[in-house]
C-alpha atoms as a PDB file:
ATOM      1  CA  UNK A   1     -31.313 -92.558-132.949  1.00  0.00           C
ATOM      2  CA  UNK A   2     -29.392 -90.391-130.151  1.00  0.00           C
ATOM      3  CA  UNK A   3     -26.129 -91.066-129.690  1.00  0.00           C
ATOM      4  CA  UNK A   4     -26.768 -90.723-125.619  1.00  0.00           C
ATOM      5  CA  UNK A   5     -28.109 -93.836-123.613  1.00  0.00           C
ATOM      6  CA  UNK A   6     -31.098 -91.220-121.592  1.00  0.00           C
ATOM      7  CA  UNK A   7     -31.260 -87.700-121.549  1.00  0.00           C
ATOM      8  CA  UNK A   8     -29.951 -87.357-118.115  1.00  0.00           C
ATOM      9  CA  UNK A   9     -26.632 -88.412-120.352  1.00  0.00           C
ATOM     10  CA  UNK A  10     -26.968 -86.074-122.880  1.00  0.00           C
ATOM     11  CA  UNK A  11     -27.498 -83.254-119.967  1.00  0.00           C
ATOM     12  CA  UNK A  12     -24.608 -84.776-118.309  1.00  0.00           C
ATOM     13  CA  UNK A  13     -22.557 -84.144-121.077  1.00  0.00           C
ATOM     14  CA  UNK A  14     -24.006 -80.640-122.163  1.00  0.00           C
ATOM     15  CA  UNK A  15     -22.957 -79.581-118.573  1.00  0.00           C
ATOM     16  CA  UNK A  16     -19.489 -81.136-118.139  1.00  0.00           C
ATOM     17  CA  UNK A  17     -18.713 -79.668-121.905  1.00  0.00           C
ATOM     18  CA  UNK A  18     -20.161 -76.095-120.613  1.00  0.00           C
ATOM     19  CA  UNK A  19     -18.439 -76.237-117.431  1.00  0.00           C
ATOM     20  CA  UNK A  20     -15.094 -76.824-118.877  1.00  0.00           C
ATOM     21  CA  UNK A  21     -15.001 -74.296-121.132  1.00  0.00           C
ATOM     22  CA  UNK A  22     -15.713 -71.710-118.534  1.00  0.00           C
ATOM     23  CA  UNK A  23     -13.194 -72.799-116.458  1.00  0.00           C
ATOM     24  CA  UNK A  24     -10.842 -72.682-119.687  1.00  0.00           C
ATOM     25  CA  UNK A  25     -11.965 -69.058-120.465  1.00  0.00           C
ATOM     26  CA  UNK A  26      -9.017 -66.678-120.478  1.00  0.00           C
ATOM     27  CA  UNK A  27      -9.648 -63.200-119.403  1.00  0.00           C
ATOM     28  CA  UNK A  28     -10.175 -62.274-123.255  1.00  0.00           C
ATOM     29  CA  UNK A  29     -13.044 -65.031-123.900  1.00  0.00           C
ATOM     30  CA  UNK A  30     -14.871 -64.127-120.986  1.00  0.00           C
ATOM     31  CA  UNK A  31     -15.534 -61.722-117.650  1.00  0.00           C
ATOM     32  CA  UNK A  32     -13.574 -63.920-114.752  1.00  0.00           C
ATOM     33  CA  UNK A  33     -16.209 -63.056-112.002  1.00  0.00           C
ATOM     34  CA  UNK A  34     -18.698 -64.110-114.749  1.00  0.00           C
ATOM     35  CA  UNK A  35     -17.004 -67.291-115.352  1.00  0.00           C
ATOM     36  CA  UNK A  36     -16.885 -67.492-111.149  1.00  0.00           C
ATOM     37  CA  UNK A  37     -20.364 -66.581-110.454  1.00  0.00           C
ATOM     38  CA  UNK A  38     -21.217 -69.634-113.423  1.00  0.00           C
ATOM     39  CA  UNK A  39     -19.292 -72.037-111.751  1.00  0.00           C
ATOM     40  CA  UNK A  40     -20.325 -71.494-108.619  1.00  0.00           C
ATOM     41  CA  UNK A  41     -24.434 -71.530-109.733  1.00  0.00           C
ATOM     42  CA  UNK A  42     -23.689 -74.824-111.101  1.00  0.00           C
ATOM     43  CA  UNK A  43     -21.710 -75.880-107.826  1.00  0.00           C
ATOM     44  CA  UNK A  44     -24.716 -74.325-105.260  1.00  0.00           C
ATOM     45  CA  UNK A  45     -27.594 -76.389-108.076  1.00  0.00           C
ATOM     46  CA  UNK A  46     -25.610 -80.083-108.008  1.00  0.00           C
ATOM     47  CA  UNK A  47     -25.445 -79.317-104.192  1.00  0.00           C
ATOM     48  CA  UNK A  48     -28.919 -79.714-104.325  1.00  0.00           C
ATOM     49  CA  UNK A  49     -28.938 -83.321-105.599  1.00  0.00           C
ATOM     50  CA  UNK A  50     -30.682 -85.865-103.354  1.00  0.00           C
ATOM     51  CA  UNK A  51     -28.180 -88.603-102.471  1.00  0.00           C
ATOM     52  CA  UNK A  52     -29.853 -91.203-104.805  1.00  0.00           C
ATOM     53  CA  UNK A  53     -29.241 -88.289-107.908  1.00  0.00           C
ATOM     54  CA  UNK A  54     -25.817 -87.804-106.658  1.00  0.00           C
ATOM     55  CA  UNK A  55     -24.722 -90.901-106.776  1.00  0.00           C
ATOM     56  CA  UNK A  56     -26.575 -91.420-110.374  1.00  0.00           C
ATOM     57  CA  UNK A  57     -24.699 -88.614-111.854  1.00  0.00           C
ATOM     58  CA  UNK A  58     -21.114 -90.199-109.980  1.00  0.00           C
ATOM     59  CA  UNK A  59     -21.706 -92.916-111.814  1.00  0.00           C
ATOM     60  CA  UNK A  60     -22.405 -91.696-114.555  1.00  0.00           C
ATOM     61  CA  UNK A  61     -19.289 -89.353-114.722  1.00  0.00           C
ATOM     62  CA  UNK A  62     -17.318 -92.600-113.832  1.00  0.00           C
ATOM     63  CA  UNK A  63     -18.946 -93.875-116.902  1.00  0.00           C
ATOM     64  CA  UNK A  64     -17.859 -91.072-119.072  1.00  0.00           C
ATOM     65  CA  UNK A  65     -14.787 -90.877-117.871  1.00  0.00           C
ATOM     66  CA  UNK A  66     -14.005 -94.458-118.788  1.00  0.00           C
ATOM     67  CA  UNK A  67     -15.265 -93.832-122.140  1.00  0.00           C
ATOM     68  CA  UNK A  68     -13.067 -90.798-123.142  1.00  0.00           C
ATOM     69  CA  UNK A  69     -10.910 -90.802-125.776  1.00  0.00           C
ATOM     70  CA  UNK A  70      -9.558 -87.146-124.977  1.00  0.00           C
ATOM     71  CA  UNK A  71      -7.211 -87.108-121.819  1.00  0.00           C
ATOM     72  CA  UNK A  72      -7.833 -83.928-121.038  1.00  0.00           C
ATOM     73  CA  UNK A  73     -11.810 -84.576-120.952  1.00  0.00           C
ATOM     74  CA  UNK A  74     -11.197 -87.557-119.212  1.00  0.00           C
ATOM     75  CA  UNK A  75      -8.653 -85.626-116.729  1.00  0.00           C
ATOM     76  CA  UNK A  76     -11.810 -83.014-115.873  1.00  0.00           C
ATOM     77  CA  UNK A  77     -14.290 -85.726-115.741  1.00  0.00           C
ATOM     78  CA  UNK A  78     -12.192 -87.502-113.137  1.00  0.00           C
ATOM     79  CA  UNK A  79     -11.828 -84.259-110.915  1.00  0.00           C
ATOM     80  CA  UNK A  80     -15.454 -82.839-111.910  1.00  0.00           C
ATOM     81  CA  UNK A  81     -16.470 -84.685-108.439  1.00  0.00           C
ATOM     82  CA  UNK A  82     -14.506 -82.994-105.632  1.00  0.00           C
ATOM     83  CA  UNK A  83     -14.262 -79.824-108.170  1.00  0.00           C
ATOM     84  CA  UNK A  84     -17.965 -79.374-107.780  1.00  0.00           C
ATOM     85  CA  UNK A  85     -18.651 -80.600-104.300  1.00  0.00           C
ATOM     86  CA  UNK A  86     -20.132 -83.545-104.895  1.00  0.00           C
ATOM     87  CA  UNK A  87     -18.024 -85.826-102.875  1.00  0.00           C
ATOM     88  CA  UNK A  88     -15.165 -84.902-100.117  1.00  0.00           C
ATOM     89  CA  UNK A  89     -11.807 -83.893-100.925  1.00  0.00           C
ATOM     90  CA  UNK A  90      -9.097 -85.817 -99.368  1.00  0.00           C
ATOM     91  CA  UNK A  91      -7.639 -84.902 -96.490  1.00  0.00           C
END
């Protein structure tokens, strides 16, 4: 039995897990305009989310978020929104 509810889940959390380690990369672990150009792919592909996806995958996140155990996880989950364009920053 998977441990994920659907497989849009299990994406969800293959993507926020691969995300955050690129952004965690130090110059050593990997090229920073690679790292860039990576998030930035993934920020021009969830761009492309029809509103009904969109707000799927918010919840979702919410969902995840609530669940983590690991503050820092939790911490990028919460952000993971406005970090990758998917709703407005604040003004």
């Amino acid at each position: 039995m998977s441990a994920y509810a659907s497989l849009t889940h299990a994406l969800a959390e293959a993507l926020v897990d691969v995300l955050r380690f690129v952004e965690g990369c130090e110059d050593e672990e990997m090229d920073q305009d690679d790292a860039v150009r990576m998030l930035e792919w993934a920020g021009h592909i969830l761009s492309r989310l029809s509103d009904e996806q969109r707000g799927e995958f918010l919840d979702l996140l919410g969902k995840m978020a609530e669940e983590e155990s690991d503050p820092a996880r939790r911490a990028f989950l919460r952000e993971f929104p406005e970090g990758f364009g998917l709703v407005e920053e604040p003004v």
